[in-house]
Protein backbone atom coordinates (compact mmCIF):
# COMPACT_ATOMS: atom_id res chain seq x y z
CA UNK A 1 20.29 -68.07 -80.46
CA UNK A 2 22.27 -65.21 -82.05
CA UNK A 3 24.56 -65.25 -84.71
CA UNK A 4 27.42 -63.12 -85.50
CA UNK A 5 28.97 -63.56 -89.01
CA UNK A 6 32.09 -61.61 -90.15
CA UNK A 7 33.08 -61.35 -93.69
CA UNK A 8 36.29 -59.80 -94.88
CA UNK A 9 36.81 -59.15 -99.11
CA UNK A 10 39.61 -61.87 -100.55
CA UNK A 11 41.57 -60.70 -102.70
CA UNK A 12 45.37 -60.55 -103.82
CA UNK A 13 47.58 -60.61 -101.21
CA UNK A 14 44.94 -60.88 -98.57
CA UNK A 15 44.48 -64.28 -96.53
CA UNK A 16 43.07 -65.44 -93.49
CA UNK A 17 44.51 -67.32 -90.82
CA UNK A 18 41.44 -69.54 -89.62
CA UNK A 19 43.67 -71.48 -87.29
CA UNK A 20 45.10 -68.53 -85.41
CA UNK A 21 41.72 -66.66 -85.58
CA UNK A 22 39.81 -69.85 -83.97
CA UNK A 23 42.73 -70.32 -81.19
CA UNK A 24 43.33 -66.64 -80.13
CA UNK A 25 39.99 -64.48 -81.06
CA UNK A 26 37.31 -67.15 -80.34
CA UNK A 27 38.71 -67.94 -77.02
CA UNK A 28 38.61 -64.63 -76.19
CA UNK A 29 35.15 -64.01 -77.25
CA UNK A 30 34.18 -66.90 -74.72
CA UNK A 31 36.28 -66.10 -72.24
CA UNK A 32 34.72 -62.49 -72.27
CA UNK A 33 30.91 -63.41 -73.36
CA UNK A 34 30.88 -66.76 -71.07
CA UNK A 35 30.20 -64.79 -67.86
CA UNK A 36 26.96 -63.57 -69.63
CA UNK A 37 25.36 -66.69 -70.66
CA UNK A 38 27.71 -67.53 -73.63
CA UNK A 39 27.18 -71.36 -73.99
CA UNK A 40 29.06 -71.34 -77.59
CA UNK A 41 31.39 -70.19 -79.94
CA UNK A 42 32.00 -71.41 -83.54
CA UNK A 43 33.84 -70.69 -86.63
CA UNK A 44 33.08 -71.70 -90.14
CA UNK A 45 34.69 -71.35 -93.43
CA UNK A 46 33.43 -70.95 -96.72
CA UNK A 47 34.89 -73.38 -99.27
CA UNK A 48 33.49 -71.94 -102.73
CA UNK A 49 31.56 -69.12 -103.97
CA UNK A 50 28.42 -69.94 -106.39
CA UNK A 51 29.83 -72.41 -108.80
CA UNK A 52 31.28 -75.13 -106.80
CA UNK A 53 34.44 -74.82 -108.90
CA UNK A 54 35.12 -70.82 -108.15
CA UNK A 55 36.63 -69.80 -105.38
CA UNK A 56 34.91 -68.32 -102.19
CA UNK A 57 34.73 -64.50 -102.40
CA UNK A 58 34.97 -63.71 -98.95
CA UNK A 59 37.28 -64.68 -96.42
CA UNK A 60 35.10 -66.10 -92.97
């Protein structure tokens, strides 16, 4: 298995659209990498950074 992980800095003014990401880019990365042997394709998001009560740092 591989595993491709993509972090982008939060920060003000800066979000992340996980719906739109997962509908549009992830189906696209399957349609394109399926052909090869792709079997899967999954997002996840981070929920908090260290301390369970901050923030996450990153947007995934």
């Amino acid at each position: 298995m591989i595993k491709v992980t993509v972090l982008y800095p939060k920060g003000e003014g800066k979000n992340f659209d996980h719906v739109y990401w997962s509908t549009t880019h992830l189906k696209l990365v399957q349609n394109l990498l399926g052909p090869m042997g792709l079997v899967n394709g999954e997002m996840e998001k981070g929920v908090s950074g260290t301390d369970p009560n901050s923030p996450h740092p990153l947007l995934l």
